[in-house]
C-alpha atoms as a PDB file:
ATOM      1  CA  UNK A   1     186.966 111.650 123.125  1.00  0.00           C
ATOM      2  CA  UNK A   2     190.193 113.176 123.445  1.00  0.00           C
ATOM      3  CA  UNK A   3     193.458 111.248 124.703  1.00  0.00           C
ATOM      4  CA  UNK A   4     197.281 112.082 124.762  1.00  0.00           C
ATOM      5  CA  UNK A   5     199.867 110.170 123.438  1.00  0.00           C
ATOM      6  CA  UNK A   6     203.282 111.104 123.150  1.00  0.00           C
ATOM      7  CA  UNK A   7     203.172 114.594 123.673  1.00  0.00           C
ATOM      8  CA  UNK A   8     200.157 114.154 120.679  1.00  0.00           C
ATOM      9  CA  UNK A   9     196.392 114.806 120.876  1.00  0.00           C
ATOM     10  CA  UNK A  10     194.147 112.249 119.590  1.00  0.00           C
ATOM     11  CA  UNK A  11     191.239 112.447 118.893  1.00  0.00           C
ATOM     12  CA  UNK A  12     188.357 109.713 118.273  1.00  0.00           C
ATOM     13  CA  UNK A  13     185.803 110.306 115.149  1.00  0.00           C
ATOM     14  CA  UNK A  14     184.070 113.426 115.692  1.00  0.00           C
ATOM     15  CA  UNK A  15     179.846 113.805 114.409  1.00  0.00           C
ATOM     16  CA  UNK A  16     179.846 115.634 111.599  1.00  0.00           C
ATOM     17  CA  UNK A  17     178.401 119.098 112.010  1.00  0.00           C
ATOM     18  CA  UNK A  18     175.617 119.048 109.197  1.00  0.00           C
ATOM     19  CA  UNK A  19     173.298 121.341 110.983  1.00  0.00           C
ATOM     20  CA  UNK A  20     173.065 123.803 107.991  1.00  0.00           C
ATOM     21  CA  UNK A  21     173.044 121.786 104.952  1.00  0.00           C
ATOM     22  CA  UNK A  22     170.008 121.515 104.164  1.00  0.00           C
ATOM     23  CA  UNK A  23     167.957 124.877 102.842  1.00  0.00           C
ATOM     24  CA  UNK A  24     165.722 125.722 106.148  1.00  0.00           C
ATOM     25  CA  UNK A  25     162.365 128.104 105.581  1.00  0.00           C
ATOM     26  CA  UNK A  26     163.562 130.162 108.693  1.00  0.00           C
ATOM     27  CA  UNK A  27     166.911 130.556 110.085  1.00  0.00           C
ATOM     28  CA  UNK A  28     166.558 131.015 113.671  1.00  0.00           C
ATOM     29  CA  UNK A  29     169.463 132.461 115.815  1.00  0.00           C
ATOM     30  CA  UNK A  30     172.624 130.951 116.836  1.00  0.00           C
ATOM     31  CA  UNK A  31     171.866 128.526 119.925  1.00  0.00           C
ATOM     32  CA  UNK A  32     174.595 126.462 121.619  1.00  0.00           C
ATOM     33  CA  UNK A  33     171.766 123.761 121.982  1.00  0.00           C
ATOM     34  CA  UNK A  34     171.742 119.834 122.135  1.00  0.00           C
ATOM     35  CA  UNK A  35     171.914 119.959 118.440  1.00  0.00           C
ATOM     36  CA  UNK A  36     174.761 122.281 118.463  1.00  0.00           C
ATOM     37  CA  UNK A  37     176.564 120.528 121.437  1.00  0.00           C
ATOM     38  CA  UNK A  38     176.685 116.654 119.993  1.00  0.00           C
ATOM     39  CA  UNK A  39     178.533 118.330 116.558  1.00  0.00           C
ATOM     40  CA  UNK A  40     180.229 121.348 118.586  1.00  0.00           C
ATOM     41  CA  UNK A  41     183.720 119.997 118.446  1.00  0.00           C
ATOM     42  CA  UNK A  42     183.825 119.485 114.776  1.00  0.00           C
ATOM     43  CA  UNK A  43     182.467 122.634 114.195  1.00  0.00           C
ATOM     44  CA  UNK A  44     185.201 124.678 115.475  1.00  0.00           C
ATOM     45  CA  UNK A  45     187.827 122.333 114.135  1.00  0.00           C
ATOM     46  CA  UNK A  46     186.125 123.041 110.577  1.00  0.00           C
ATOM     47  CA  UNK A  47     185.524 127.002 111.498  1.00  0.00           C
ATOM     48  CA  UNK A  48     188.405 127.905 113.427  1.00  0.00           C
ATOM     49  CA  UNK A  49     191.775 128.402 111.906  1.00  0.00           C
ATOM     50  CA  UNK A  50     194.824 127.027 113.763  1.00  0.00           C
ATOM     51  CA  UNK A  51     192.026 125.732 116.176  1.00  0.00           C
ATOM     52  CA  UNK A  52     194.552 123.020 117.458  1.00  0.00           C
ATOM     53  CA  UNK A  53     197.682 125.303 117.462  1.00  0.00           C
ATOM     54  CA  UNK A  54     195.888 128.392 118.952  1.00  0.00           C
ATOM     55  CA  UNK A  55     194.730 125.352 121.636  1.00  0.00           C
ATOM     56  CA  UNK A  56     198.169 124.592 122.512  1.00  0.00           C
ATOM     57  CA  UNK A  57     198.797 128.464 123.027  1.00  0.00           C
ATOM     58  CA  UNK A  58     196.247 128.777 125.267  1.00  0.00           C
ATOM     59  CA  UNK A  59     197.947 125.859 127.445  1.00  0.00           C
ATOM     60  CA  UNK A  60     201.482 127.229 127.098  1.00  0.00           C
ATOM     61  CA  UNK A  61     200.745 131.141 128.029  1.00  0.00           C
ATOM     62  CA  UNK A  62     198.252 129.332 131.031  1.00  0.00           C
ATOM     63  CA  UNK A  63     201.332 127.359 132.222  1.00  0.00           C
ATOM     64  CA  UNK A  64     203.143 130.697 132.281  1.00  0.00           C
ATOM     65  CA  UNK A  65     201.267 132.389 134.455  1.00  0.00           C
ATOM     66  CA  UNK A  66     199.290 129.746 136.665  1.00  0.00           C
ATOM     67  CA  UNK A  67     200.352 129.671 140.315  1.00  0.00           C
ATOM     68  CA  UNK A  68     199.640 126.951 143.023  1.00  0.00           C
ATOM     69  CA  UNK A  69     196.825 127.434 145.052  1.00  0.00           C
ATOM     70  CA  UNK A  70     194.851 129.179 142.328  1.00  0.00           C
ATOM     71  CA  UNK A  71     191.915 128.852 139.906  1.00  0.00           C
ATOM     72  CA  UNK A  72     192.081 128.573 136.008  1.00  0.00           C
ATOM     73  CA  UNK A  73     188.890 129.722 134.400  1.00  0.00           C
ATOM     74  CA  UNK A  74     187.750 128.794 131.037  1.00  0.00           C
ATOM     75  CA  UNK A  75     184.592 131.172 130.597  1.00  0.00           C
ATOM     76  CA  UNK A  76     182.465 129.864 128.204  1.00  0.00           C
ATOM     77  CA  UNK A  77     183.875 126.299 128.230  1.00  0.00           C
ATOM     78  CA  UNK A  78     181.541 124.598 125.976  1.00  0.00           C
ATOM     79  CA  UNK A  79     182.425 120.867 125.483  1.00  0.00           C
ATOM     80  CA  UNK A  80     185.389 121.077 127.806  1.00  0.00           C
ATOM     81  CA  UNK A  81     188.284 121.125 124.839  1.00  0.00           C
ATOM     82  CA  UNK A  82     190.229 123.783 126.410  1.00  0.00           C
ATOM     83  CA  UNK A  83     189.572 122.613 129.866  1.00  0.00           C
ATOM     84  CA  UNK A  84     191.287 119.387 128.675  1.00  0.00           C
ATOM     85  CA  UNK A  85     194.466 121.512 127.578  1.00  0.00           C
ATOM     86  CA  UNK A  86     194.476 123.392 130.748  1.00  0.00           C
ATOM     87  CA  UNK A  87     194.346 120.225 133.179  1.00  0.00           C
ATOM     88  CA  UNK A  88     198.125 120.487 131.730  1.00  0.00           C
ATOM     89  CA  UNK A  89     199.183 123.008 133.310  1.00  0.00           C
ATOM     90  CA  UNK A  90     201.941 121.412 136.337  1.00  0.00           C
ATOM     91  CA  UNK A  91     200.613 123.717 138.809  1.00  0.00           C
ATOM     92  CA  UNK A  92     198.431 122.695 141.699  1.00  0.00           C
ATOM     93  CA  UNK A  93     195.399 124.725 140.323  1.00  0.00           C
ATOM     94  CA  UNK A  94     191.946 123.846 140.277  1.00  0.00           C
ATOM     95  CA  UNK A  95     190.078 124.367 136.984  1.00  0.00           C
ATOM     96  CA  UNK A  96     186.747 126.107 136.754  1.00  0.00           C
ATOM     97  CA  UNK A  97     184.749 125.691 133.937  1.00  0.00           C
ATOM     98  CA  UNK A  98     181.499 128.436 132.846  1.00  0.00           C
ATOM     99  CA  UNK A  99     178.854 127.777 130.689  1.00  0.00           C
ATOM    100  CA  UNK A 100     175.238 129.003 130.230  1.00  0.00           C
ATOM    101  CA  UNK A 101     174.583 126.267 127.955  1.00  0.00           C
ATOM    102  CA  UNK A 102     173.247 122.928 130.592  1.00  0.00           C
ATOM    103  CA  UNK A 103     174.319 120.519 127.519  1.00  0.00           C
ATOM    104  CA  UNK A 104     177.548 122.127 126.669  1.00  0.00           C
ATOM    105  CA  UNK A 105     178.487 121.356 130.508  1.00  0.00           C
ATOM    106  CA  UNK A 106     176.843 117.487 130.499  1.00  0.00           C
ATOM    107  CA  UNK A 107     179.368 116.966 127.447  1.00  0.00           C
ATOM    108  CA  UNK A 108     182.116 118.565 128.808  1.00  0.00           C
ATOM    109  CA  UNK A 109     181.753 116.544 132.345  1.00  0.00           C
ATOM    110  CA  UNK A 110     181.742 113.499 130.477  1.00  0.00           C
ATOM    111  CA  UNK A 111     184.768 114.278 128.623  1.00  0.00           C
ATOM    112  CA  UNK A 112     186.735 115.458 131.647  1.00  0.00           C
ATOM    113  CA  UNK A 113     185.413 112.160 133.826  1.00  0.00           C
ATOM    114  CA  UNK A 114     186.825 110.033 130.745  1.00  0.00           C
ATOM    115  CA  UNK A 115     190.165 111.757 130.218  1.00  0.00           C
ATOM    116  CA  UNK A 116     190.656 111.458 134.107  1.00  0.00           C
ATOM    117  CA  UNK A 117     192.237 114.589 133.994  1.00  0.00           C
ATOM    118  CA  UNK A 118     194.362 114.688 137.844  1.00  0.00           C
ATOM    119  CA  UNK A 119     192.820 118.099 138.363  1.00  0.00           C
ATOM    120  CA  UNK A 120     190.586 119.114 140.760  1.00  0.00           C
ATOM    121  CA  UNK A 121     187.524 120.774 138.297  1.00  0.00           C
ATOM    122  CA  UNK A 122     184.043 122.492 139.197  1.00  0.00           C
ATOM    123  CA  UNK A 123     181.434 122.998 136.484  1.00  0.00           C
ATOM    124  CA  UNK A 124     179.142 126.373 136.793  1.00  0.00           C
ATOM    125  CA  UNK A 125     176.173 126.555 134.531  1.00  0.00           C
ATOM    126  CA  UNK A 126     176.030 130.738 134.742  1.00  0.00           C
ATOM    127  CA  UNK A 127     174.710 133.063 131.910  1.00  0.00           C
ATOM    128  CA  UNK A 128     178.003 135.772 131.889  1.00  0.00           C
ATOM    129  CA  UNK A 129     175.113 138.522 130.836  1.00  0.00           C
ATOM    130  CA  UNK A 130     173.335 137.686 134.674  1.00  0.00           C
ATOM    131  CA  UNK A 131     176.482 138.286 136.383  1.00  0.00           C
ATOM    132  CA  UNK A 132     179.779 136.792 137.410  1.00  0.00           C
ATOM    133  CA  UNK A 133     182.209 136.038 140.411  1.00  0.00           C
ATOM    134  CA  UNK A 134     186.013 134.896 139.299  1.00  0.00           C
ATOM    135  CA  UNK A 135     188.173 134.524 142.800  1.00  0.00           C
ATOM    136  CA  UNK A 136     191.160 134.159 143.384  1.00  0.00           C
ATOM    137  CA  UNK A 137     192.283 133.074 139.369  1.00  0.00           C
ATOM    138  CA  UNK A 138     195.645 133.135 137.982  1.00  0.00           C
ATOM    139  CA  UNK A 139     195.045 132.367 134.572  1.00  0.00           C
ATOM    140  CA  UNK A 140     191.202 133.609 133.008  1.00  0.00           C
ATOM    141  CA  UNK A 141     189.953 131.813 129.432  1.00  0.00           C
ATOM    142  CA  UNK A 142     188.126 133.396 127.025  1.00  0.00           C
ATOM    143  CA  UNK A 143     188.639 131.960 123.444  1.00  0.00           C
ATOM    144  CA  UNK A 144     185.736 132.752 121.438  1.00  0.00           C
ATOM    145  CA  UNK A 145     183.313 133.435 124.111  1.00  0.00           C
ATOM    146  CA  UNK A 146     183.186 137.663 124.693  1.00  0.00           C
ATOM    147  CA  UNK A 147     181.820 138.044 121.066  1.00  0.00           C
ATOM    148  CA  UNK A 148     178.936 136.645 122.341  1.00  0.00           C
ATOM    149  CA  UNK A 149     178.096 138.807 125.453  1.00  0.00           C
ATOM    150  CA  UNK A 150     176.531 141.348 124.206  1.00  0.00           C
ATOM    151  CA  UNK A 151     177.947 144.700 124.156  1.00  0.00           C
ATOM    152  CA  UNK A 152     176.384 146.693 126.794  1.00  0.00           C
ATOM    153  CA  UNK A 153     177.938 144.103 129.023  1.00  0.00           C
ATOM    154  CA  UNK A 154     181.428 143.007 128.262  1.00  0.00           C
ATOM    155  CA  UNK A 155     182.583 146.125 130.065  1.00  0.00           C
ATOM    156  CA  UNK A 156     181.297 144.799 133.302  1.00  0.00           C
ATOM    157  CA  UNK A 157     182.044 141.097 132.203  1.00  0.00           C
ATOM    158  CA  UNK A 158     185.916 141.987 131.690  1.00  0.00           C
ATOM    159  CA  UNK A 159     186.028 144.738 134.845  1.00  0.00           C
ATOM    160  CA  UNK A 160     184.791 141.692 136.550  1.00  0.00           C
ATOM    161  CA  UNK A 161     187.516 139.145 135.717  1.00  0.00           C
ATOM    162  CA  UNK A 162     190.424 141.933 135.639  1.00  0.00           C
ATOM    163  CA  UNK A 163     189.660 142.187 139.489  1.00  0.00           C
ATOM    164  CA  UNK A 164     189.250 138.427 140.145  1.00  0.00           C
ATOM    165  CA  UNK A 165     192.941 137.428 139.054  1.00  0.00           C
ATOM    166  CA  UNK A 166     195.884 137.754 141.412  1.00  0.00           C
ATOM    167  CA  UNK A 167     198.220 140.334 140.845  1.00  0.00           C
ATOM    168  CA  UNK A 168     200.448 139.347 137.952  1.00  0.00           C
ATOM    169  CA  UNK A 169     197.428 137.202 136.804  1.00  0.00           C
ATOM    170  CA  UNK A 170     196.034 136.978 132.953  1.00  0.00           C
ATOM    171  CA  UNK A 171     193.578 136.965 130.325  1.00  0.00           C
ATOM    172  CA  UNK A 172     193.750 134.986 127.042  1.00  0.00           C
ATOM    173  CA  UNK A 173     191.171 136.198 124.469  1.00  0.00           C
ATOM    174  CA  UNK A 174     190.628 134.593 121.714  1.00  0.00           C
ATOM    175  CA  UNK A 175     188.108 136.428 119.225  1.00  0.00           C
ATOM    176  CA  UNK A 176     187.042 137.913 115.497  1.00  0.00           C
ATOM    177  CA  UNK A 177     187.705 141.029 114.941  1.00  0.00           C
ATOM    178  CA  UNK A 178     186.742 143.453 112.453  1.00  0.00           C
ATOM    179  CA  UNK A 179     189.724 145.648 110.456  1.00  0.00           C
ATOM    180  CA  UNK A 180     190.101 148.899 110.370  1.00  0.00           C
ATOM    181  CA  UNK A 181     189.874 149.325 106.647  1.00  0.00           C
ATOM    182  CA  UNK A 182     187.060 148.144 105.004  1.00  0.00           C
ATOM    183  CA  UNK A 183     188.567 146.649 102.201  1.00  0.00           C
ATOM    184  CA  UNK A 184     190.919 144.731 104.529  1.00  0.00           C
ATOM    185  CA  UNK A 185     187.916 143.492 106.014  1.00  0.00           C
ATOM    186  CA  UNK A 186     186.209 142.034 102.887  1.00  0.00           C
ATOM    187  CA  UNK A 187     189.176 140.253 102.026  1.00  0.00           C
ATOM    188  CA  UNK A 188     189.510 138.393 105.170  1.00  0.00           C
ATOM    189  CA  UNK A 189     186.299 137.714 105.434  1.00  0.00           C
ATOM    190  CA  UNK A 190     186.362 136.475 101.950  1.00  0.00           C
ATOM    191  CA  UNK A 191     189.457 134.356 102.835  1.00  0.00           C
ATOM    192  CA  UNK A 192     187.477 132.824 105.978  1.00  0.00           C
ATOM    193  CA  UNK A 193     185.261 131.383 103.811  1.00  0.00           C
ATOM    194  CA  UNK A 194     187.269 130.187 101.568  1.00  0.00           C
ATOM    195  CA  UNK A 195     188.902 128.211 104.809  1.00  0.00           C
ATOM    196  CA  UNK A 196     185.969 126.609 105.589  1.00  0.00           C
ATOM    197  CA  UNK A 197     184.564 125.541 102.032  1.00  0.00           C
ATOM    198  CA  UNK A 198     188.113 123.761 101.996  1.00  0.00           C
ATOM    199  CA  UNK A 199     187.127 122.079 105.069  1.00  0.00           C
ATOM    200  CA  UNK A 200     184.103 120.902 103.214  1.00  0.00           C
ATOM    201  CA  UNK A 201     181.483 123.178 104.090  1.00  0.00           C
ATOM    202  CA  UNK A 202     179.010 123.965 101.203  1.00  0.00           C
ATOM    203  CA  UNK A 203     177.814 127.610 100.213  1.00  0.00           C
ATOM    204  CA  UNK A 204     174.183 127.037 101.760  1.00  0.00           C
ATOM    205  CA  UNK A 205     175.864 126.206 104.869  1.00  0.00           C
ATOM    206  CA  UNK A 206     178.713 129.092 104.912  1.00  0.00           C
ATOM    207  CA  UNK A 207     175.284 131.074 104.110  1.00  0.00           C
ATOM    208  CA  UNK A 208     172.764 129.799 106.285  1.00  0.00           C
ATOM    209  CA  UNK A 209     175.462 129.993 109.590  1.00  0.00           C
ATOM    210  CA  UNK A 210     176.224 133.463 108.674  1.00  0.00           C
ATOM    211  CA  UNK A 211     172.696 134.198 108.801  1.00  0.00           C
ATOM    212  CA  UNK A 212     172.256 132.466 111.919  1.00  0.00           C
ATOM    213  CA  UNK A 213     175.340 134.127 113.900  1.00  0.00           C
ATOM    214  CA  UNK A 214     174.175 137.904 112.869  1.00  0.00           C
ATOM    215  CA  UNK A 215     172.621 139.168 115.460  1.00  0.00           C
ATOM    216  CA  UNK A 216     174.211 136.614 117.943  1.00  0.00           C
ATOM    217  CA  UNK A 217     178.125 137.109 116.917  1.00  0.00           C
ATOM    218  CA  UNK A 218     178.784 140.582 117.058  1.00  0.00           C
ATOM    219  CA  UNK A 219     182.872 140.989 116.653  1.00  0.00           C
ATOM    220  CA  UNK A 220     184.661 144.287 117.826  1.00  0.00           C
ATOM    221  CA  UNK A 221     188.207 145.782 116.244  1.00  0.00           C
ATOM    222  CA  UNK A 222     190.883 144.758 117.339  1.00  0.00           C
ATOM    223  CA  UNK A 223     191.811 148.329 118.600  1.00  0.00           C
ATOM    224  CA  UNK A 224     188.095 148.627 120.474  1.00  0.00           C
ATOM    225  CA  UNK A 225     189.714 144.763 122.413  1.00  0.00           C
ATOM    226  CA  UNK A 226     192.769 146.627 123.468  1.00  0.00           C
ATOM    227  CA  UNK A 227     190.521 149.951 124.295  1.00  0.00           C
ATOM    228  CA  UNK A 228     187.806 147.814 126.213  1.00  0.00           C
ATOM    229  CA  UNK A 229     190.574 146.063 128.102  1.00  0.00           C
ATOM    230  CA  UNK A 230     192.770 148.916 129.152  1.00  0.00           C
ATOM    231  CA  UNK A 231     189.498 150.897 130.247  1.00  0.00           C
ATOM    232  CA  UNK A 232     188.996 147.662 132.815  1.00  0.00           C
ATOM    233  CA  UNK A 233     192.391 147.962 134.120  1.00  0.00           C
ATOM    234  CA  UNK A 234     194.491 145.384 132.393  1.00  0.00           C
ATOM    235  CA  UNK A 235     198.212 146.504 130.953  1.00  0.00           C
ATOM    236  CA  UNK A 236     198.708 146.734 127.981  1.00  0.00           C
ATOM    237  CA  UNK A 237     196.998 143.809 126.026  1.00  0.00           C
ATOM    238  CA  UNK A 238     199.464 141.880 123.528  1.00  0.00           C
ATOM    239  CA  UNK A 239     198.775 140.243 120.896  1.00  0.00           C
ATOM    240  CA  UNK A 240     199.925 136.822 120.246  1.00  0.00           C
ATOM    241  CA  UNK A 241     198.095 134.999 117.303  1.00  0.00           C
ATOM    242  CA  UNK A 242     196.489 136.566 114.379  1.00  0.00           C
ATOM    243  CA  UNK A 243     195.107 135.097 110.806  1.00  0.00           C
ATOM    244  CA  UNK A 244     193.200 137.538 109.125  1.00  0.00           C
ATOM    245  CA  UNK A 245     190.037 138.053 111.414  1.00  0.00           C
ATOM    246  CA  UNK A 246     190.962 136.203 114.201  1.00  0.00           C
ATOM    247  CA  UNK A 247     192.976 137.359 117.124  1.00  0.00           C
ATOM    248  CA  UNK A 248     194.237 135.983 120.536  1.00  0.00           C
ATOM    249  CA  UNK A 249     195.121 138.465 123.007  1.00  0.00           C
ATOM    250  CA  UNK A 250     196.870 138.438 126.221  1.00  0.00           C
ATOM    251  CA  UNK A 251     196.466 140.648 128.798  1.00  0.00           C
ATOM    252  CA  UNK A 252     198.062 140.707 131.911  1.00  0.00           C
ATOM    253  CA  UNK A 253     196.989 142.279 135.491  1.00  0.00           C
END
């Protein structure tokens, strides 16, 4: 549960996301299942730098560019943690939430029924690889969510929301990346690590995730971002957070 409080986020006690501490005989793929969903929110506050700060971007650029009248997508919204940010905005918008995961949505309709938000919200359980309609959007979400469409399609995926957004209208991206050098990008990866054994995951579970995410996570350079999203039609895509492989991007209509 997630409440404001003079101008601060609180947040009640959070399961613990112990999904890969103990040594498992097979390591199945990445699923954003029950198991995942009821310890989802810890996760990323354990595996995602600046999770809270890069949050509170997300909600400032959003309020920048929303417009009354319009939607605000958050494409892949998971448990509904950026939704909750977004129902900030002080524009009349209505927020639109995509998931393909049924028990990401359940959590995040809870969440949004309990905060009481005062925004109008819809909830779309949609697979972004089976297609996509984004109308009439001022503001379009993706934090963490196109590294997971797979290649072939994030063409289509991004073509798709480029030409649902109102002139003047934008993405925010938030992804990995891979550098450009490859010693660059052992270090950071190394450093990522490093960030998350100080959050108090242990090597097996570092180990076992990584294992889990490889054929499910597949992160592009930051340069093949900015190609991808010029190619689609946006202007030129700026970048507006960065900690070594991490990235949020904006990109504007």
């Amino acid at each position: 549960m997630t409440q404001r409080k003079g101008g601060r986020t609180l947040h009640a006690a959070r399961p613990v996301d112990a999904i890969y501490a103990d040594a498992k005989p097979l390591v199945t793929d990445f699923a954003f299942d029950a198991e995942t969903t009821a310890v989802f929110d810890d996760m990323l506050h354990r595996s995602v730098p600046f999770y809270e700060e890069i949050q509170r971007m997300i909600a400032e650029l959003a309020n920048d560019f929303a417009v009354d009248g319009s939607n605000v997508y958050d494409l892949g919204c998971a448990t509904g943690a950026t939704l909750l940010r977004l129902a900030e905005i002080e524009r009349d918008v209505t927020l639109v939430g995509i998931d393909s995961s049924a028990d990401m949505l359940a959590r995040a309709d809870e969440q949004l029924q309990r905060a009481n938000p005062g925004k109008r919200y819809r909830l779309l359980n949609q697979d972004l690889h089976q297609g996509l309609v984004i109308e009439n959007a001022s503001v379009v979400v993706m934090s963490l969510t196109l590294q997971f469409v797979r290649p072939l399609h994030r063409a289509r995926v991004l073509r798709t929301v480029r030409d649902g957004l109102i002139p003047q209208g934008c993405l925010i991206l938030v992804e990995k990346v891979l550098e450009e050098e490859t010693l660059a990008n052992r270090l950071f990866i190394k450093h990522y690590y490093d960030f998350k054994r100080r959050n108090g995951y242990a090597e097996i579970e570092i180990a076992q995730k990584r294992e889990a995410l490889e054929n499910v996570l597949i992160p592009y350079r930051l340069e093949e971002n900015r190609e991808i999203l010029r190619e689609v039609g946006f202007r030129t895509p700026e970048l507006f957070f960065k900690w070594y492989n991490f990235c949020g991007m904006l990109a504007v209509r």
